[in-house]
N, C-alpha and C. Protein backbone atom coordinates (compact mmCIF):
# COMPACT_ATOMS: atom_id res chain seq x y z
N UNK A 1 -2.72 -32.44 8.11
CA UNK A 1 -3.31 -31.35 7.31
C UNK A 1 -3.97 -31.93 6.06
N UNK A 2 -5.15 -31.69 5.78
CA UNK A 2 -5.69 -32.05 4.36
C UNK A 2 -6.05 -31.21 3.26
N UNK A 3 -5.64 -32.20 2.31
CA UNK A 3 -6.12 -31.01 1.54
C UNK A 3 -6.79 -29.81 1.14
N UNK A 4 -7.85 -30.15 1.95
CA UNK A 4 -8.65 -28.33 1.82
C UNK A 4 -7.78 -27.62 2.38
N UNK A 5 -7.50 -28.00 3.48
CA UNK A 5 -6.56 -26.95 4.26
C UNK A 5 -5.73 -25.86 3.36
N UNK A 6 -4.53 -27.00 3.27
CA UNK A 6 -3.48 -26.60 2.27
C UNK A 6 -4.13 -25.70 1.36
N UNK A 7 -4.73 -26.38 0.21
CA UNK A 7 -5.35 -25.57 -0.64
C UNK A 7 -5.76 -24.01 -0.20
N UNK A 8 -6.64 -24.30 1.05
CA UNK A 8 -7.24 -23.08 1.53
C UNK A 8 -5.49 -22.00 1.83
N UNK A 9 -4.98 -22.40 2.65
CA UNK A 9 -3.95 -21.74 3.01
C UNK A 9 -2.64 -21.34 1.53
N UNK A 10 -3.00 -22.08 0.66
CA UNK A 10 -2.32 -21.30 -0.58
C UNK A 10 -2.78 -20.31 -1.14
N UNK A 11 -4.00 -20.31 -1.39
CA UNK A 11 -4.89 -19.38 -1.82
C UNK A 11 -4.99 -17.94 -1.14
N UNK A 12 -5.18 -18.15 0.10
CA UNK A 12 -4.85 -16.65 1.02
C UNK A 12 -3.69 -16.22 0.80
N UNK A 13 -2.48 -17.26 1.39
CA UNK A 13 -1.13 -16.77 1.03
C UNK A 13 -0.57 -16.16 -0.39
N UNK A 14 -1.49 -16.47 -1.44
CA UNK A 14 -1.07 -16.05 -2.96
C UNK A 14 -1.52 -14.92 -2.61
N UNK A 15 -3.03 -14.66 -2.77
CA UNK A 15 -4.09 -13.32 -2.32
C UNK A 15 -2.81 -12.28 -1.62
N UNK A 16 -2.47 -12.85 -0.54
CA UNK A 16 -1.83 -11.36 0.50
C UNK A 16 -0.15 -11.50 -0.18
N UNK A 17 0.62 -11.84 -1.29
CA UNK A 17 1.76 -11.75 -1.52
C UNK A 17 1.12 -11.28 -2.98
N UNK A 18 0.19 -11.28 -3.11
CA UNK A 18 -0.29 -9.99 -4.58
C UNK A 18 -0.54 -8.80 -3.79
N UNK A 19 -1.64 -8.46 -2.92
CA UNK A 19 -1.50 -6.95 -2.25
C UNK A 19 -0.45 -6.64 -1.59
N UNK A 20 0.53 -7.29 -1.53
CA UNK A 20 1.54 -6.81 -0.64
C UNK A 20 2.74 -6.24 -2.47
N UNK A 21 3.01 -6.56 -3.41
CA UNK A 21 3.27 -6.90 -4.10
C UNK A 21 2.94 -5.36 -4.95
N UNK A 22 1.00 -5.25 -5.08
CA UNK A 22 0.58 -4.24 -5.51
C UNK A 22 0.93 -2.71 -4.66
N UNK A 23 0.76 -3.10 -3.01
CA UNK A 23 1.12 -1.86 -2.43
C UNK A 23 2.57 -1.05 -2.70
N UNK A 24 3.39 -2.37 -3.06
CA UNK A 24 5.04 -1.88 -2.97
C UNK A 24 5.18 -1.24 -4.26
N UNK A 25 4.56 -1.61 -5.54
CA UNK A 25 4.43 -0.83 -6.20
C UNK A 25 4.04 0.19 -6.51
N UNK A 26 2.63 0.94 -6.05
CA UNK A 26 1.94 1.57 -5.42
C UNK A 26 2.95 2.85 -4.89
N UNK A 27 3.86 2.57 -3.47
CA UNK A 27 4.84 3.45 -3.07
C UNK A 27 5.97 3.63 -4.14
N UNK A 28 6.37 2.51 -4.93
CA UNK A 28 7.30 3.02 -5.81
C UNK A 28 7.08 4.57 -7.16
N UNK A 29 5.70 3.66 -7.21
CA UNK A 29 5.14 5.18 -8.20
C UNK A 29 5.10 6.49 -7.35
N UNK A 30 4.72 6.18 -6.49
CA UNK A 30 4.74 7.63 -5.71
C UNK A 30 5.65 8.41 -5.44
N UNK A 31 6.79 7.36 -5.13
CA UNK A 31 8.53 7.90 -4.89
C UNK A 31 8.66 8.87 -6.30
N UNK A 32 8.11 8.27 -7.41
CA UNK A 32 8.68 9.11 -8.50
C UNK A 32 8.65 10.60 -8.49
């Protein structure tokens, strides 16, 4: 694996564990 890779594949993985992150919050407000 080289570095772009990696790099590339941290970058998505950060990206989708922030919308996943924003949605759960998202339902929490709503629960209120």
């Amino acid at each position: 694996m080289s570095v772009y890779h990696a790099l590339m594949f941290a970058i998505s993985f950060a990206t989708l564990a922030l919308f996943i992150l924003k949605v759960a919050e998202d339902l929490m407000e709503r629960r209120k």
